[in-house]
N, C-alpha and C. Protein backbone atom coordinates (compact mmCIF):
# COMPACT_ATOMS: atom_id res chain seq x y z
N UNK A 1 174.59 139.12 61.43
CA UNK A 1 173.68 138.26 60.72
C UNK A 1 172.38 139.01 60.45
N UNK A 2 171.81 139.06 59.34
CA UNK A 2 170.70 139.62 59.02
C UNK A 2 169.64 138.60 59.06
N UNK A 3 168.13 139.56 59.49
CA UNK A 3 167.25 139.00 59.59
C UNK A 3 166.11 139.62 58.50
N UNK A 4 166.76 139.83 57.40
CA UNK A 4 165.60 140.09 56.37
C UNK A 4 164.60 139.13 56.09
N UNK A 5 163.46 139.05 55.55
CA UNK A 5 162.09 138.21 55.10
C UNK A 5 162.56 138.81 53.79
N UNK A 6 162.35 137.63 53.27
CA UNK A 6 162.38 137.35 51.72
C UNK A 6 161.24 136.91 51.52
N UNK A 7 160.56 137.05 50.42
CA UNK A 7 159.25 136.21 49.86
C UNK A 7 159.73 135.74 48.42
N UNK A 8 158.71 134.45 47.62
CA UNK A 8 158.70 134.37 46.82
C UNK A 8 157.23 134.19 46.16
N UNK A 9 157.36 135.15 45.31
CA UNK A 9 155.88 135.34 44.24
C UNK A 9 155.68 133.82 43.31
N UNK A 10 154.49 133.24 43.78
CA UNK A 10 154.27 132.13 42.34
C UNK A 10 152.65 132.31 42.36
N UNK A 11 152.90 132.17 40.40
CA UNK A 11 152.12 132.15 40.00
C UNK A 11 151.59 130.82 39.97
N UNK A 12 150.20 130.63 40.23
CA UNK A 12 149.95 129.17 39.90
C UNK A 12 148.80 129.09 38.65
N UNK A 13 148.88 127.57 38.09
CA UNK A 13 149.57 126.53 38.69
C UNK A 13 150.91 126.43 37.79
N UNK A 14 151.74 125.35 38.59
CA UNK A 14 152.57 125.14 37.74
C UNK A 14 153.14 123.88 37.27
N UNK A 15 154.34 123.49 36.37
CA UNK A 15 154.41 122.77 35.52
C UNK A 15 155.46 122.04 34.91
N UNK A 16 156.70 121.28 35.21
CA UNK A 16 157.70 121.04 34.92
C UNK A 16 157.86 120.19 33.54
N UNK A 17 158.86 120.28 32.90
CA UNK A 17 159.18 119.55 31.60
C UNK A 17 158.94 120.29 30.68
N UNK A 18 158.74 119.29 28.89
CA UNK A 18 158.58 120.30 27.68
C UNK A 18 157.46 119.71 27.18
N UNK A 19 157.14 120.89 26.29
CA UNK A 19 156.22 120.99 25.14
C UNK A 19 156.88 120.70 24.05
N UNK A 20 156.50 119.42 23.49
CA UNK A 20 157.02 119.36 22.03
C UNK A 20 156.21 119.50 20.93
N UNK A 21 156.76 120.08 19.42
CA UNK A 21 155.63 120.10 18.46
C UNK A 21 156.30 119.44 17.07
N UNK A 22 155.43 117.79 16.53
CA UNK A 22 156.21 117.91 15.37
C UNK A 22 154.74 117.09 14.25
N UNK A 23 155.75 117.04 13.20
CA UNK A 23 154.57 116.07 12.22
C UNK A 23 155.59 114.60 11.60
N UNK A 24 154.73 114.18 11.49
CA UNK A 24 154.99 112.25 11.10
C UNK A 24 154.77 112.00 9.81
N UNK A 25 155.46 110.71 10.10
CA UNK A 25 154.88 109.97 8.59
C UNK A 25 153.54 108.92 8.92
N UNK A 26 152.63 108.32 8.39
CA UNK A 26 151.78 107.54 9.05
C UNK A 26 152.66 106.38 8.61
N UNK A 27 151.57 105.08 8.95
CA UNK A 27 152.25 103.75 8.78
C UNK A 27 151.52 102.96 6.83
N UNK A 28 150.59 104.04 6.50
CA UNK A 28 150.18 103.08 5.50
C UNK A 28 150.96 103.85 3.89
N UNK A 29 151.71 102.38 3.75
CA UNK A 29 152.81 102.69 2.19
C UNK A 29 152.61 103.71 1.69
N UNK A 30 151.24 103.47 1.24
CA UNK A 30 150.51 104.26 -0.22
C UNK A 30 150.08 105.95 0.12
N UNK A 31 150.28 106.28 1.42
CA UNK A 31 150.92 107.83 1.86
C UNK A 31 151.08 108.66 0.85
N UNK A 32 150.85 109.77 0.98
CA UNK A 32 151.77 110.55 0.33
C UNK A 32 152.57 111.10 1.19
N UNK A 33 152.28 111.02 2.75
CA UNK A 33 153.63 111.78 3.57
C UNK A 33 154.30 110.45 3.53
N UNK A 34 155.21 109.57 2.83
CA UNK A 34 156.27 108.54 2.87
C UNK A 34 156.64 109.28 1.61
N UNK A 35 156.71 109.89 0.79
CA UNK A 35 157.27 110.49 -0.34
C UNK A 35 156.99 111.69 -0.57
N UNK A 36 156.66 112.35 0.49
CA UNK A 36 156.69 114.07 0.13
C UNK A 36 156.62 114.88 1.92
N UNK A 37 157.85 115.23 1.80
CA UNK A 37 157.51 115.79 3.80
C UNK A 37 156.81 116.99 3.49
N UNK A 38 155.86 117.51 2.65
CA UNK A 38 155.49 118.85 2.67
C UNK A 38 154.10 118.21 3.00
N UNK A 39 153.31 116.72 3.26
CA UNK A 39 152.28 115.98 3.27
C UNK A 39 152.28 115.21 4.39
N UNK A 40 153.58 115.67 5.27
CA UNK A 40 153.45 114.89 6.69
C UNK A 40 151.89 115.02 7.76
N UNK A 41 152.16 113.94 8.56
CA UNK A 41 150.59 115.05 9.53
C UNK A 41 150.92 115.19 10.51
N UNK A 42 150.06 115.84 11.02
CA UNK A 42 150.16 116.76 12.32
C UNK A 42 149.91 118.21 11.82
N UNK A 43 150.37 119.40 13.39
CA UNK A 43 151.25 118.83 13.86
C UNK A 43 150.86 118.24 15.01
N UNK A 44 151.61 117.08 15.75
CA UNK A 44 150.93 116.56 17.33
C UNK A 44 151.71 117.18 18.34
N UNK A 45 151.28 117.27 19.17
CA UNK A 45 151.99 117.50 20.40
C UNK A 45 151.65 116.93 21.52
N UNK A 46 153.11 116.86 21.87
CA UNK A 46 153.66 116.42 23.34
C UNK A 46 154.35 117.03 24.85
N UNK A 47 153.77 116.92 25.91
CA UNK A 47 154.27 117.07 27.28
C UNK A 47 155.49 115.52 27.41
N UNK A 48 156.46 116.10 27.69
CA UNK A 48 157.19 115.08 28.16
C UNK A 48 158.10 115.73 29.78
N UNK A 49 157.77 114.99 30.59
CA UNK A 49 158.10 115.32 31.90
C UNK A 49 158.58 114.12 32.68
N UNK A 50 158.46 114.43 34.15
CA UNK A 50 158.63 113.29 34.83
C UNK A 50 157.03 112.98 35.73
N UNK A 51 156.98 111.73 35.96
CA UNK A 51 155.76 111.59 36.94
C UNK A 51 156.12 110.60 37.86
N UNK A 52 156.51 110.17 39.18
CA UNK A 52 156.61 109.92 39.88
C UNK A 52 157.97 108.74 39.44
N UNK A 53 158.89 109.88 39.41
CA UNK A 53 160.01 109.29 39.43
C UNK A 53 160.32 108.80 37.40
N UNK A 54 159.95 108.64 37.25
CA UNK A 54 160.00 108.29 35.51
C UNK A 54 159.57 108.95 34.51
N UNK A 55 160.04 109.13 33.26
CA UNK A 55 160.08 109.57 32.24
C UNK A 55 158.66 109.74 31.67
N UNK A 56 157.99 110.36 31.71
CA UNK A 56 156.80 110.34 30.69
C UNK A 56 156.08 111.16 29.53
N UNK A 57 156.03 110.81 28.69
CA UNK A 57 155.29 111.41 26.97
C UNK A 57 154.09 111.20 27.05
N UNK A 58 153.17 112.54 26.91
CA UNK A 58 151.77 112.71 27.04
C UNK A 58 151.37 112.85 25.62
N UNK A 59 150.88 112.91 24.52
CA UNK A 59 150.06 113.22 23.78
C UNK A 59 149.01 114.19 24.49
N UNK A 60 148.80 115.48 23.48
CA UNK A 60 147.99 116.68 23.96
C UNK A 60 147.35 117.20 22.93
N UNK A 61 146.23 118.08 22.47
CA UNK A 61 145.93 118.62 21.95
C UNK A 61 146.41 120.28 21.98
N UNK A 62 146.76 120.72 20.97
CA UNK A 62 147.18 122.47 20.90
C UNK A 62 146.77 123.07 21.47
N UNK A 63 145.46 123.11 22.31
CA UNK A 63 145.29 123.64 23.54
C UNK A 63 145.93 123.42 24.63
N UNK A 64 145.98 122.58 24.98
CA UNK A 64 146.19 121.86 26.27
C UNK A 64 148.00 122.48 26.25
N UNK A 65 148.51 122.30 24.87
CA UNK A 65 149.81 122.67 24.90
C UNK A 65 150.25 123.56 25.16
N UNK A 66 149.00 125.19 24.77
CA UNK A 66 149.47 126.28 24.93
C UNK A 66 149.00 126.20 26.65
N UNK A 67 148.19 126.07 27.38
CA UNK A 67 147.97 125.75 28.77
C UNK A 67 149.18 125.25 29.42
N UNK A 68 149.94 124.17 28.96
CA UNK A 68 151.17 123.73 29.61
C UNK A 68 152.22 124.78 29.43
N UNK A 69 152.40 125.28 28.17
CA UNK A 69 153.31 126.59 28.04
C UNK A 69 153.24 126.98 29.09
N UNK A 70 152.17 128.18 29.49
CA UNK A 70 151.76 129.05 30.13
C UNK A 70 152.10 128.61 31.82
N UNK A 71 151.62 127.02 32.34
CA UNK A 71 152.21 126.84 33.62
C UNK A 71 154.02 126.14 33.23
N UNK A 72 154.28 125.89 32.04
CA UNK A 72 156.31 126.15 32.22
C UNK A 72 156.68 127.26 32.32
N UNK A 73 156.36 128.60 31.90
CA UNK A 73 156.40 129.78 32.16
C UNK A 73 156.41 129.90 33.57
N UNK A 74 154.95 129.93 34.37
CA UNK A 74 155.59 129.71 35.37
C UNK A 74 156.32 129.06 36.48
N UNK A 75 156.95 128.05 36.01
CA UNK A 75 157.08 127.07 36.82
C UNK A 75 158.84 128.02 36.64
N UNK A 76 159.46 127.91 34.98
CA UNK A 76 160.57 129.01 35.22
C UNK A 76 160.36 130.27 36.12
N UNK A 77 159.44 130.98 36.31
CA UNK A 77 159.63 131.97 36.56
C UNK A 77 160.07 131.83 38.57
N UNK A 78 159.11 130.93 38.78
CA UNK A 78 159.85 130.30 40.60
C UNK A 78 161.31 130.00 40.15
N UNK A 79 161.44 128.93 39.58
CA UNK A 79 162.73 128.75 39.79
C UNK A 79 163.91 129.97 39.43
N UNK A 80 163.58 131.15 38.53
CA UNK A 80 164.35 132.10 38.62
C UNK A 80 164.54 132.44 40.05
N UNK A 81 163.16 132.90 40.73
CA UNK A 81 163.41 133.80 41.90
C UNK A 81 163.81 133.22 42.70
N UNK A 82 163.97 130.98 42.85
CA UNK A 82 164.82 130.59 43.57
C UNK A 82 166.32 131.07 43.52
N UNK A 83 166.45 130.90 42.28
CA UNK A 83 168.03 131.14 41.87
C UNK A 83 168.24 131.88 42.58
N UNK A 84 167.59 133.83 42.13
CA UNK A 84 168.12 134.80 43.21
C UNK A 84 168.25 134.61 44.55
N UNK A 85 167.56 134.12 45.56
CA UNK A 85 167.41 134.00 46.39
C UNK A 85 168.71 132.86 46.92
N UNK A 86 168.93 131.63 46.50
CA UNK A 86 170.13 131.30 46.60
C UNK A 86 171.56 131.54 46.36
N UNK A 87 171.27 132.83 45.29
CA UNK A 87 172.61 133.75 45.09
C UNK A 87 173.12 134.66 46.30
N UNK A 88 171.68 135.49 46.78
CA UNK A 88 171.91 136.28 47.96
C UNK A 88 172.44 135.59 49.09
N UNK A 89 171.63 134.11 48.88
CA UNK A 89 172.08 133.19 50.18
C UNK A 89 174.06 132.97 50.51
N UNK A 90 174.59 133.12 48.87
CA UNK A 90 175.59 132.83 48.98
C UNK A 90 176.74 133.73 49.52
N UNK A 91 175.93 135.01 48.85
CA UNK A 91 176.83 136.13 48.86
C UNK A 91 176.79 136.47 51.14
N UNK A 92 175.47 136.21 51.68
CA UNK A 92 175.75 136.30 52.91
C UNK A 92 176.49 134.94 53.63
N UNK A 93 177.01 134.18 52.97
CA UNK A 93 177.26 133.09 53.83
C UNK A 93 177.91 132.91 54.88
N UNK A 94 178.38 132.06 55.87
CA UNK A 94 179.22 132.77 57.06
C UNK A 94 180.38 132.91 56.76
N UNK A 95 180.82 131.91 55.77
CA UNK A 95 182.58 132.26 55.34
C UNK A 95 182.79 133.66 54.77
N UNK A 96 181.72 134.25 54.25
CA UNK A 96 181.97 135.62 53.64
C UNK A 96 181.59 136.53 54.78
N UNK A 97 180.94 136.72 56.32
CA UNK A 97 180.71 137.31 56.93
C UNK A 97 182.05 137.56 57.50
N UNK A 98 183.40 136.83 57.63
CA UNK A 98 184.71 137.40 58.17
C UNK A 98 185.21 138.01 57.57
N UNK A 99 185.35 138.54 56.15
CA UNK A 99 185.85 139.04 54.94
C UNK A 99 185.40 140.27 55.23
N UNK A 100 184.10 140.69 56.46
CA UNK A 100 183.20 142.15 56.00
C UNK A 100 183.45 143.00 56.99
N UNK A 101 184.21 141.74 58.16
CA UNK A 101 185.28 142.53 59.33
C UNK A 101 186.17 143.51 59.30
């Protein structure tokens, strides 16, 4: 049985869910984005994640969005080095330690 130390590097902070980016139609008839999508508005954006247990859609400003990017970035980048780290876990497991007999 090995007693290696593993670490894991995180960057903080971090950030689960998506960044969405789109444009609309408004609600008043006489629009021109209801008869031309090259006149839609936006674009708006959205965080949609979870918050304590439920679904939630944030409205954000394009800042704030590229800020959330930046902590989903890292929020993937932990969960990569979980992954590895549960791969290695697998490859030592005890059912595979009789195989190395």
């Amino acid at each position: 049985m090995s007693n290696k130390k593993y670490s894991i590097s995180v960057d903080w902070p971090l950030l689960h869910g998506t960044v969405s980016k789109a444009k609309s139609k408004c609600g008043n008839k006489y629009c021109r984005c209801r008869h031309d999508n090259a006149c839609l508005h936006g674009p708006y954006y959205r965080w949609i994640g979870m918050i304590a247990g439920k679904r939630t859609t944030i409205n954000i400003s394009k800042e704030v969005a590229e800020e959330c990017e930046r902590r989903l970035g890292n929020f993937r980048k932990l969960q990569n080095q979980l992954e590895s780290l549960y791969n290695m876990a697998i490859e030592s497991a005890p059912w595979n330690e009789d195989e190395d007999k």
